[in-house]
N, C-alpha and C. Protein backbone atom coordinates (compact mmCIF):
# COMPACT_ATOMS: atom_id res chain seq x y z
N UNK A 1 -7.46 1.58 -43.22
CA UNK A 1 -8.49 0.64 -43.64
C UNK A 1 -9.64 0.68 -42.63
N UNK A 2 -10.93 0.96 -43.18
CA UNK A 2 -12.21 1.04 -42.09
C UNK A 2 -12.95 0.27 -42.53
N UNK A 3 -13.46 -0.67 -41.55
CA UNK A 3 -14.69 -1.62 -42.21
C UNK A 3 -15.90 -1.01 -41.71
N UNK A 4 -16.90 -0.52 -41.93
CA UNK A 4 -18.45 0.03 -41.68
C UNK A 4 -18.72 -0.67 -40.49
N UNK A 5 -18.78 -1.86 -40.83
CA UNK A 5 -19.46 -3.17 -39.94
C UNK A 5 -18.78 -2.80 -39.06
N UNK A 6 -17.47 -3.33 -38.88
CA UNK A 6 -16.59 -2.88 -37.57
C UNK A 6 -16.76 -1.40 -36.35
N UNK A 7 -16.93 -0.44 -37.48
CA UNK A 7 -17.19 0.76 -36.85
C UNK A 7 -19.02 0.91 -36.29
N UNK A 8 -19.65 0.70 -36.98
CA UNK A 8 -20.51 0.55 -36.03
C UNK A 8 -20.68 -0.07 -34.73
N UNK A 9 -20.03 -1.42 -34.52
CA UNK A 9 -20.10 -2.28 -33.32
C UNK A 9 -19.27 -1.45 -32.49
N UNK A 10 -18.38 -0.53 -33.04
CA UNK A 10 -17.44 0.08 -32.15
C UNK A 10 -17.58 1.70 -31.72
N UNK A 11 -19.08 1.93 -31.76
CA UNK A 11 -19.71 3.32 -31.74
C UNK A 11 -20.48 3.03 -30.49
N UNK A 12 -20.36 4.06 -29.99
CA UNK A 12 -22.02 3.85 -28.40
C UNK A 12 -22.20 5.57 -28.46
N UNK A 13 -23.36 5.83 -27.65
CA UNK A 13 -23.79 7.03 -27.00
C UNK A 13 -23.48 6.98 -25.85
N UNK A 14 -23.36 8.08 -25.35
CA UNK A 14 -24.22 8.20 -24.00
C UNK A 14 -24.43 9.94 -23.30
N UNK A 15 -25.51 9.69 -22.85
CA UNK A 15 -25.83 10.73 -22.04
C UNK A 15 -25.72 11.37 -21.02
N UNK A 16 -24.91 12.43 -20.81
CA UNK A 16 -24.36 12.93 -19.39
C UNK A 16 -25.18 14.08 -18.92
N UNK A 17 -25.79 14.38 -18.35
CA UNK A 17 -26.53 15.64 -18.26
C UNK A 17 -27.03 16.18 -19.47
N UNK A 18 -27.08 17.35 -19.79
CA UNK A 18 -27.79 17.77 -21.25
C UNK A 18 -26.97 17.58 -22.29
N UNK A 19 -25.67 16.93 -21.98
CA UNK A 19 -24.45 16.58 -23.35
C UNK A 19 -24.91 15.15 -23.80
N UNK A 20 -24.54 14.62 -25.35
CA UNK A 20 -24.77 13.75 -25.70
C UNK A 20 -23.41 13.37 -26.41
N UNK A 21 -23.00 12.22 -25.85
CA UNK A 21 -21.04 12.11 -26.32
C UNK A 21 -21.41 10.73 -27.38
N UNK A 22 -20.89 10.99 -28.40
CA UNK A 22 -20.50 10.14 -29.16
C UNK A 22 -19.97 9.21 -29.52
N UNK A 23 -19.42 8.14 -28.92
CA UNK A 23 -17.65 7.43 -29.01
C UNK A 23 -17.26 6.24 -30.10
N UNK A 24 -16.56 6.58 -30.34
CA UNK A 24 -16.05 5.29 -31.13
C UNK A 24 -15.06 4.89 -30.93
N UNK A 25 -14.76 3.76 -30.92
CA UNK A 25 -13.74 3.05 -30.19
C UNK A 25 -12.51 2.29 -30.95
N UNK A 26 -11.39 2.52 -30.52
CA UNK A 26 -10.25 1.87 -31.55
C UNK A 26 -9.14 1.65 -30.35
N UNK A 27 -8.59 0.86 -30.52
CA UNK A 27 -7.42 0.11 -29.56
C UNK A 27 -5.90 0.26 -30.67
N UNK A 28 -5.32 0.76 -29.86
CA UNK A 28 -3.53 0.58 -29.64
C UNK A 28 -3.01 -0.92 -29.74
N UNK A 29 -2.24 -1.13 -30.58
CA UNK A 29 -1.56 -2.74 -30.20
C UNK A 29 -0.52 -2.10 -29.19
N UNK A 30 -0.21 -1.30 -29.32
CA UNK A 30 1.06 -0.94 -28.12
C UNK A 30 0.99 0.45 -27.48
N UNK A 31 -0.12 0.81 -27.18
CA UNK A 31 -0.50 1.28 -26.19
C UNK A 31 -0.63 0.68 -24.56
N UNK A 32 0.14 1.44 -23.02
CA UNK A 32 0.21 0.98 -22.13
C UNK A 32 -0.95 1.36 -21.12
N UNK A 33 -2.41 2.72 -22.06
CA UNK A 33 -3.16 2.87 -21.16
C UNK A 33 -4.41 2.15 -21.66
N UNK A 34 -4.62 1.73 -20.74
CA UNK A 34 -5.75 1.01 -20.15
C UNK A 34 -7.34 2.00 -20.95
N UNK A 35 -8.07 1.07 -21.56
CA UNK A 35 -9.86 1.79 -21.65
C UNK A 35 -9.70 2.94 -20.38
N UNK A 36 -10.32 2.68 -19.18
CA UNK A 36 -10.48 3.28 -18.01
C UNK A 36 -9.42 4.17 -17.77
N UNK A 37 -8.06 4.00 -17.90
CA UNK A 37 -7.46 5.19 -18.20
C UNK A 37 -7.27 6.20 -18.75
N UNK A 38 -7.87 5.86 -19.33
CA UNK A 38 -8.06 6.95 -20.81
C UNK A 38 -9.19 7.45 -20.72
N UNK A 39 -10.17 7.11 -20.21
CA UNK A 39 -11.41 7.73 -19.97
C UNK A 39 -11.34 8.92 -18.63
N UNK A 40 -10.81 8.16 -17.80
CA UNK A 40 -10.69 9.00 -16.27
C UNK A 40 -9.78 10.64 -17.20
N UNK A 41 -9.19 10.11 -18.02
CA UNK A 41 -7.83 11.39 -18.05
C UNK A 41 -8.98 11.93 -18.86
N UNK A 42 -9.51 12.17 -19.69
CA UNK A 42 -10.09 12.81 -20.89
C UNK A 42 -11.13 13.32 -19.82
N UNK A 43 -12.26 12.73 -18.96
CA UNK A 43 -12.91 13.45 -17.99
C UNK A 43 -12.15 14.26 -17.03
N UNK A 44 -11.20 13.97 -16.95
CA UNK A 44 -10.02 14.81 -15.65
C UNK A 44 -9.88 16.36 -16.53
N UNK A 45 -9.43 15.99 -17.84
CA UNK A 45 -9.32 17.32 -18.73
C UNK A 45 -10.71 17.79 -19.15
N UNK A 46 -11.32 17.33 -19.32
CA UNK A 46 -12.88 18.57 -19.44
C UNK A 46 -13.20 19.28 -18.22
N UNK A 47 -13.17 18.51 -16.98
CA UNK A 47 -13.26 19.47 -16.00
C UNK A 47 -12.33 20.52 -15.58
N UNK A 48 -10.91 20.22 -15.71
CA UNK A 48 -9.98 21.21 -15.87
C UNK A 48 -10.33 22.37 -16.59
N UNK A 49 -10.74 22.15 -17.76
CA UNK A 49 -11.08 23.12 -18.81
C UNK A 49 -12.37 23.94 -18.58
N UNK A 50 -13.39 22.91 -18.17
CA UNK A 50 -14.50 24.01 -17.92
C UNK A 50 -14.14 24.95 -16.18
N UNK A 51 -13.22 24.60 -15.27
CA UNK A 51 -13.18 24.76 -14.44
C UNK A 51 -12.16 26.42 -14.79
N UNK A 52 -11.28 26.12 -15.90
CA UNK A 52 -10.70 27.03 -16.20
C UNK A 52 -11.55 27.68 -16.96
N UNK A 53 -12.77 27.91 -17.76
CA UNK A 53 -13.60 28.95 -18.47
C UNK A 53 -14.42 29.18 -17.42
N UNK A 54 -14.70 28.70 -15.72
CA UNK A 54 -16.08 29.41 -15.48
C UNK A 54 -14.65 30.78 -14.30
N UNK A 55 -13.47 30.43 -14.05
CA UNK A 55 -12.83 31.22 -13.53
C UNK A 55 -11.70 32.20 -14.63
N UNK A 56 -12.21 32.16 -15.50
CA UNK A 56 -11.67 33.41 -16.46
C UNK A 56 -11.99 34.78 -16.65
């Protein structure tokens, strides 16, 4: 079930250098990580990844 209304209030931008990230946001009722956790890990893995394509 998606309400429009809902999903918009739950959309942001933002701008990181020349990338433009999209987000939309949805919560876990029983999920144990934290917003900020989940953010740190998902930035922890892009740098992993680009760190692993510029040494390939």
């Amino acid at each position: 079930m998606t309400d429009k209304n809902n999903k918009t209030e739950n959309t942001f931008s933002k701008k990181i250098g020349k990338t433009n990230y999209k987000v939309t946001v949805h919560f876990s009722k029983t999920s144990n990580e934290t917003i900020i956790d989940k953010i740190n890990r998902l930035i922890q893995k892009e740098c992993e990844d680009m760190s692993y394509k510029k040494y390939k």
